[in-house]
Protein backbone atom coordinates (compact mmCIF):
# COMPACT_ATOMS: atom_id res chain seq x y z
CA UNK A 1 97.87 97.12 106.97
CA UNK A 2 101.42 98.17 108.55
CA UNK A 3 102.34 96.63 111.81
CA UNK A 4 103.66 99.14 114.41
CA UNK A 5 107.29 98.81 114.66
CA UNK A 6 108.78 97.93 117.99
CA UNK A 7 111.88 96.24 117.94
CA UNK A 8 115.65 98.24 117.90
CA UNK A 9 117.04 97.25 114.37
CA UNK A 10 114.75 95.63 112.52
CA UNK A 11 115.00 97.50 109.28
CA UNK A 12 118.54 97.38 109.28
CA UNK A 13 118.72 93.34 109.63
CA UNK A 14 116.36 93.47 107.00
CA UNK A 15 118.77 95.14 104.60
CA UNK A 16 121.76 92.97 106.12
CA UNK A 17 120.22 90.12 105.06
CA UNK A 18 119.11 91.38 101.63
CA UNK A 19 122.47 92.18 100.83
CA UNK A 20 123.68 89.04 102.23
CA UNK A 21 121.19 86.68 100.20
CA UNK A 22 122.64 85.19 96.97
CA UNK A 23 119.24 83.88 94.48
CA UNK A 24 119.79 81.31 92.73
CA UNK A 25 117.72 80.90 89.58
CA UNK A 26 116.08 83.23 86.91
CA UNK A 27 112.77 83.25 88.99
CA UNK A 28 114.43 83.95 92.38
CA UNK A 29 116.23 86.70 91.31
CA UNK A 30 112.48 88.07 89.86
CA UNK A 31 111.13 87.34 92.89
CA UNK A 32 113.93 88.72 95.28
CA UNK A 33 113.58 92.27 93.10
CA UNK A 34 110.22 92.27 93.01
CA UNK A 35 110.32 92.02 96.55
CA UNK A 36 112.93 94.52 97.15
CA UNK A 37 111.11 97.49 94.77
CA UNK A 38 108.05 96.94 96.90
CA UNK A 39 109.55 97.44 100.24
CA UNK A 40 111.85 99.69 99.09
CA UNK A 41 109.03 102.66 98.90
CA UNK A 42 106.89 101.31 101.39
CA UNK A 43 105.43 103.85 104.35
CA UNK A 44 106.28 102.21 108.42
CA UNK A 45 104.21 102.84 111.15
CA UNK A 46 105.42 103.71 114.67
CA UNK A 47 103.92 104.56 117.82
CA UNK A 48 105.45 106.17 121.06
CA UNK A 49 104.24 107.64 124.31
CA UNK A 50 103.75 111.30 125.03
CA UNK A 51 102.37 113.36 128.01
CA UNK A 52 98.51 114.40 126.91
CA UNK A 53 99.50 118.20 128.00
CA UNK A 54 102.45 117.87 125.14
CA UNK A 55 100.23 116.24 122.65
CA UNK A 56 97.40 118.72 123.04
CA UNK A 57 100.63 121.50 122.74
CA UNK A 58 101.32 119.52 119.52
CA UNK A 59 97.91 119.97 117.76
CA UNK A 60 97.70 123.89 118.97
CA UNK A 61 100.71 124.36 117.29
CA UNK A 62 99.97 122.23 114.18
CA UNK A 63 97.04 124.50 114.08
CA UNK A 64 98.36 127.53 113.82
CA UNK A 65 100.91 126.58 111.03
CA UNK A 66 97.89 125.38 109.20
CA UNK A 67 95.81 128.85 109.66
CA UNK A 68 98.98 130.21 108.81
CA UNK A 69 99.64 128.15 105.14
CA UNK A 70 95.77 128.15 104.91
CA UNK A 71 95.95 124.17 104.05
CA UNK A 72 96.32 121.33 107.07
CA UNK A 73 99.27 120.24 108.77
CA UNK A 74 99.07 118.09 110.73
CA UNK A 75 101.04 116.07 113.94
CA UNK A 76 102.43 113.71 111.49
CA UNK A 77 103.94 116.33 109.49
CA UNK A 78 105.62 117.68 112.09
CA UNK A 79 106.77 114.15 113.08
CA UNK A 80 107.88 114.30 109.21
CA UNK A 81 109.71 117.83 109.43
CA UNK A 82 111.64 117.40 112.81
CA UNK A 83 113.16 113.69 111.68
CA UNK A 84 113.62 115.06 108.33
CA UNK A 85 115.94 117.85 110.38
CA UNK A 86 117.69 115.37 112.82
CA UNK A 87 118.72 113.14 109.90
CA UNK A 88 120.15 116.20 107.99
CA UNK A 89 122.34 117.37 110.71
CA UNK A 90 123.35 113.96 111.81
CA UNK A 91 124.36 113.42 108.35
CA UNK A 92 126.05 116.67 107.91
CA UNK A 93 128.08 115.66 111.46
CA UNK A 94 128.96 112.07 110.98
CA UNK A 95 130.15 111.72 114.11
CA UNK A 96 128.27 109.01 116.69
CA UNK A 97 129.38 110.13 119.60
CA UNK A 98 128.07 113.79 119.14
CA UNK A 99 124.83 111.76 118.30
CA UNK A 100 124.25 109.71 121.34
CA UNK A 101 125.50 113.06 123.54
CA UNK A 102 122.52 115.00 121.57
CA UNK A 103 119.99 112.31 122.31
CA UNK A 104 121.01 111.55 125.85
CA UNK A 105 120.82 115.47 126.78
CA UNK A 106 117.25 115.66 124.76
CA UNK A 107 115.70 112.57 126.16
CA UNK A 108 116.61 113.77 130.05
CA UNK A 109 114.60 117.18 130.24
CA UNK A 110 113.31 117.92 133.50
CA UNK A 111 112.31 121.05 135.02
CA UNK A 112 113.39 122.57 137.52
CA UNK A 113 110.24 124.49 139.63
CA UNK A 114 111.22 127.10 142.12
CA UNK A 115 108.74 126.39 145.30
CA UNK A 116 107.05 128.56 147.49
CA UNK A 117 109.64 127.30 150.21
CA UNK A 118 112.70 129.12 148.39
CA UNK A 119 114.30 125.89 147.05
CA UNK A 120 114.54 124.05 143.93
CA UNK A 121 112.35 120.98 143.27
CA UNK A 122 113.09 118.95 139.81
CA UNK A 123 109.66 117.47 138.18
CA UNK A 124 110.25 114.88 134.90
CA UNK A 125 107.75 116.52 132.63
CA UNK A 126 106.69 113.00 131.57
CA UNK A 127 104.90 112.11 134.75
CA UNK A 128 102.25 114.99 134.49
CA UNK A 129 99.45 112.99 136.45
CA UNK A 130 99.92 110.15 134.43
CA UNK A 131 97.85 111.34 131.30
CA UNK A 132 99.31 110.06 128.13
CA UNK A 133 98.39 109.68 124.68
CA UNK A 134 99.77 107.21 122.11
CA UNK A 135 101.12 108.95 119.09
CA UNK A 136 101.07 106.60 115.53
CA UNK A 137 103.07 108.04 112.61
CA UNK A 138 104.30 106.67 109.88
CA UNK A 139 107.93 107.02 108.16
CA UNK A 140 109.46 106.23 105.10
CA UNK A 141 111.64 103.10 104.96
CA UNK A 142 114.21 104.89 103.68
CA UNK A 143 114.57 107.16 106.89
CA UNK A 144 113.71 104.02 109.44
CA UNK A 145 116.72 103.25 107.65
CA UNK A 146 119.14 105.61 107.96
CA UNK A 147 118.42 106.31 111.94
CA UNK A 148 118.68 102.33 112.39
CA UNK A 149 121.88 102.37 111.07
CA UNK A 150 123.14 105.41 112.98
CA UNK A 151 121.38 104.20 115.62
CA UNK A 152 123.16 100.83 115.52
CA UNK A 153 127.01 102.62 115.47
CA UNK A 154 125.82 104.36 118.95
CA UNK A 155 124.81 101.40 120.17
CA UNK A 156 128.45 100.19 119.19
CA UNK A 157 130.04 102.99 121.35
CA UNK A 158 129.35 100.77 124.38
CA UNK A 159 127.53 103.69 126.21
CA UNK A 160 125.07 103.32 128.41
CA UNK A 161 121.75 103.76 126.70
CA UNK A 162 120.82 103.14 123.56
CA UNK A 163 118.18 104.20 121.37
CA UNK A 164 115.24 102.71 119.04
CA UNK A 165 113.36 104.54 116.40
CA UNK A 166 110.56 105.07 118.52
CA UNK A 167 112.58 106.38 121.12
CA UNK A 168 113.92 108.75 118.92
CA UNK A 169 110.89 109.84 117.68
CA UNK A 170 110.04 110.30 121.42
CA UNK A 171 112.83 112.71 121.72
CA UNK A 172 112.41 114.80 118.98
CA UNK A 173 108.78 115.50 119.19
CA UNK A 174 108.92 116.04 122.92
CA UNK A 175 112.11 118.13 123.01
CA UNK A 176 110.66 120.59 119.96
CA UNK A 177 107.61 120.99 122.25
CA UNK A 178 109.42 121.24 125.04
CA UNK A 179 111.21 124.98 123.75
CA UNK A 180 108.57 125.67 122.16
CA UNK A 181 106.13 125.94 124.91
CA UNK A 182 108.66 127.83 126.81
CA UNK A 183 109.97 129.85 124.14
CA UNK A 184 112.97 128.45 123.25
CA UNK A 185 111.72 128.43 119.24
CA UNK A 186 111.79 131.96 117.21
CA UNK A 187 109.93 132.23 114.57
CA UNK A 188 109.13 128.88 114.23
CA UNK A 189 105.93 129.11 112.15
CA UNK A 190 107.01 130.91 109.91
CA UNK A 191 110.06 129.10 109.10
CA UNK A 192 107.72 125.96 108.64
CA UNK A 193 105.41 128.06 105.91
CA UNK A 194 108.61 129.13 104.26
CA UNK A 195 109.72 125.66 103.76
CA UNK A 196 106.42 124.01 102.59
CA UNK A 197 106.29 126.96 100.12
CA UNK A 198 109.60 126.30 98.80
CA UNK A 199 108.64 122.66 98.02
């Protein structure tokens, strides 16, 4: 069974100290590849926070997409799809400090409610009467990664947040509900049955 991941670079130590680590004999060198195959491929779980109101968004909207492809797909494929996106245009950037501006901007989102009283009151969306609901997905290794390691040169910048992969995860998911609930997102279902038929 997976353990839940919680810690900030984990994965990334992991693979510093891999590369790092010099076997000795025949056997340890079987051993240490053996090892490293294994891992290599292996699934990791995660779990972050989320509002119940976005969650219950979440599986709406996973709903439709699957009456629309007529097969499931589910929260964790979204999960899937919207990392799968943020790791293709951070890649296609390179550029950290375009990364940590992204995430800072995405993980602030607040709205702003006009009142009855003519003035502007800000609510954070993630204290909607305290409901939440504890999302588990799981992520390839290869991906945990990848953000750990781009996650590690923000955390280099010296700003003044930095991020874990469950943060990020956080961010993504709640951001893409975010515009889509207030319709932000164009033809956003259909994109998603255009890709998974192109696979």
């Amino acid at each position: 069974m997976n353990k839940t991941r919680y810690g900030q670079f984990e994965i990334y130590e992991e693979e510093l100290d891999d590369l790092t680590y010099q076997p000795s004999g025949l056997i340890d060198k079987l051993i240490f590849n053996l090892g490293r195959s294994l891992y290599k491929s292996q699934e990791l779980q995660y779990s972050f926070s989320v509002p119940a109101s976005e969650y219950l968004r979440g599986e709406l909207f996973c709903n439709d997409v699957s009456e629309a492809m007529e097969c499931k797909f589910t929260q964790r494929d979204l999960i899937s799809l919207l990392l799968d996106d943020f790791l293709y245009q951070a890649k296609q950037r390179n550029n950290p400090y375009d990364l940590y501006h992204e995430l800072d901007i995405r993980s602030e989102h607040s709205l702003k409610v006009n009142s009855y009283e003519g003035g502007n009151k800000t609510y954070n969306r993630n204290t909607s009467k305290g409901k939440e609901r504890i999302f588990e997905c799981t992520i390839r290794r290869k991906e945990a990664l990848r953000l750990e390691v781009m996650l590690s040169d923000i955390a280099e910048l010296g700003e003044n947040k930095s991020f874990t992969v469950n943060q990020v995860l956080r961010i993504l998911y709640s951001d893409f509900i975010q515009k889509y609930r207030t319709g932000n997102l164009t033809n956003v279902i259909e994109n998603i049955v255009a890709r998974y038929r192109n696979l």
